[in-house]
Protein backbone atom coordinates (compact mmCIF):
# COMPACT_ATOMS: atom_id res chain seq x y z
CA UNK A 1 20.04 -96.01 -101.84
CA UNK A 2 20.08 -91.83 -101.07
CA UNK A 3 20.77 -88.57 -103.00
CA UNK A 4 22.21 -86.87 -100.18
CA UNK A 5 23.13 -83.22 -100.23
CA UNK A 6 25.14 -81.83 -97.70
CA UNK A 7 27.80 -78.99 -96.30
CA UNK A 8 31.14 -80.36 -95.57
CA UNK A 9 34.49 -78.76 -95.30
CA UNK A 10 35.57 -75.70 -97.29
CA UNK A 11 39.15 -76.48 -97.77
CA UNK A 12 38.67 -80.04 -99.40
CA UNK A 13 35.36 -81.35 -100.15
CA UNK A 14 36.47 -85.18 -101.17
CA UNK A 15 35.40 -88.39 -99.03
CA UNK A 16 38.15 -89.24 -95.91
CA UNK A 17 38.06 -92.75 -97.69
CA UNK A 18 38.85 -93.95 -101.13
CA UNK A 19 37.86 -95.79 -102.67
CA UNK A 20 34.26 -95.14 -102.23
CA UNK A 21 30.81 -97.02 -103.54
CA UNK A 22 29.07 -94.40 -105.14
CA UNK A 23 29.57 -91.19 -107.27
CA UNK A 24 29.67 -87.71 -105.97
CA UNK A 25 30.16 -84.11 -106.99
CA UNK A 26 30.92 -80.58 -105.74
CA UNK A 27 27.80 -78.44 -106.33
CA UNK A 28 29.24 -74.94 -104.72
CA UNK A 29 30.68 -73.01 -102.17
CA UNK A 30 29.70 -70.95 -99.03
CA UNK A 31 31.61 -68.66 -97.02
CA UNK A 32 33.08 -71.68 -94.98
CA UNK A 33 32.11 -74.30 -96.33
CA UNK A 34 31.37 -76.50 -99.89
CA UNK A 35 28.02 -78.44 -100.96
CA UNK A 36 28.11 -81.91 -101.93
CA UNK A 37 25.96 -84.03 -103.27
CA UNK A 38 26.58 -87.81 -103.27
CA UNK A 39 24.97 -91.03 -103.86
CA UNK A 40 25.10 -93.23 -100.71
CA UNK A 41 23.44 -96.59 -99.18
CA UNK A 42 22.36 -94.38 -96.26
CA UNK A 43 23.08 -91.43 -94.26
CA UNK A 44 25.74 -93.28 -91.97
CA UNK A 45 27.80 -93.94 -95.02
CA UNK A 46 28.10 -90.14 -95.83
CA UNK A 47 29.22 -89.70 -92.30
CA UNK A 48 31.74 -92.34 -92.44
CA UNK A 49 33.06 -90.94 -95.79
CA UNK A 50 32.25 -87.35 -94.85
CA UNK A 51 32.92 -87.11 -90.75
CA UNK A 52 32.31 -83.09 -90.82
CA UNK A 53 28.92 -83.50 -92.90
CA UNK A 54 26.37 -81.53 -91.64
CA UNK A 55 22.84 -80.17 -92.55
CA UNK A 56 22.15 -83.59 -94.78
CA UNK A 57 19.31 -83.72 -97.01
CA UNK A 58 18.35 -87.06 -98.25
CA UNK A 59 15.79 -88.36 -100.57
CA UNK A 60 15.44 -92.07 -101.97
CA UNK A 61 16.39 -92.79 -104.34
CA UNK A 62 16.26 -95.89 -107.41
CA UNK A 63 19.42 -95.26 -109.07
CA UNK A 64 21.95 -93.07 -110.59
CA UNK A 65 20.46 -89.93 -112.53
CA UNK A 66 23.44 -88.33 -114.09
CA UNK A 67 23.17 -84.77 -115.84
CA UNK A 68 25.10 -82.42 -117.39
CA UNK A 69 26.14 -80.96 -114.54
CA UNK A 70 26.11 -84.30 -112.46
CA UNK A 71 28.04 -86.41 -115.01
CA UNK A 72 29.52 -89.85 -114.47
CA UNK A 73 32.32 -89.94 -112.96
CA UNK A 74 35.37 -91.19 -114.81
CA UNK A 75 36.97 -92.62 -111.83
CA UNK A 76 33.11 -94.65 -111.25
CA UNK A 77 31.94 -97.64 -113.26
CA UNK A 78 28.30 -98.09 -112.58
């Protein structure tokens, strides 16, 4: 599994499928565009979900590490 951050659209940041495997959040906004940062199996699965992803940065990852500012999702059951 990945921690992928990554640029996507600015006017709507969520995943062109639903329902989706893993949790993800918003982390901010640029000019023309919004930062995401999602849990995925691997970088092709944020492209599927995420067409218009660029600039992806991806680290390994063993599992979920939610935070304050990443909480669990309410819509996710892990």
């Amino acid at each position: 599994m990945i921690r992928c951050r990554f640029k996507t659209s600015a006017g709507d940041y969520r995943p062109v499928n639903w329902p989706i495997k893993h949790p993800y959040w918003c982390s901010g906004f640029g000019e023309d565009h919004s930062i995401v940062v999602a849990y995925a199996d691997d970088e092709a699965e944020i492209l599927c979900n995420w067409p218009e992803a660029s600039e992806l940065d991806s680290e390994n990852v063993e599992g979920y590490l939610f935070t304050s500012r990443f909480a669990c999702p309410a819509w996710f059951t892990p």
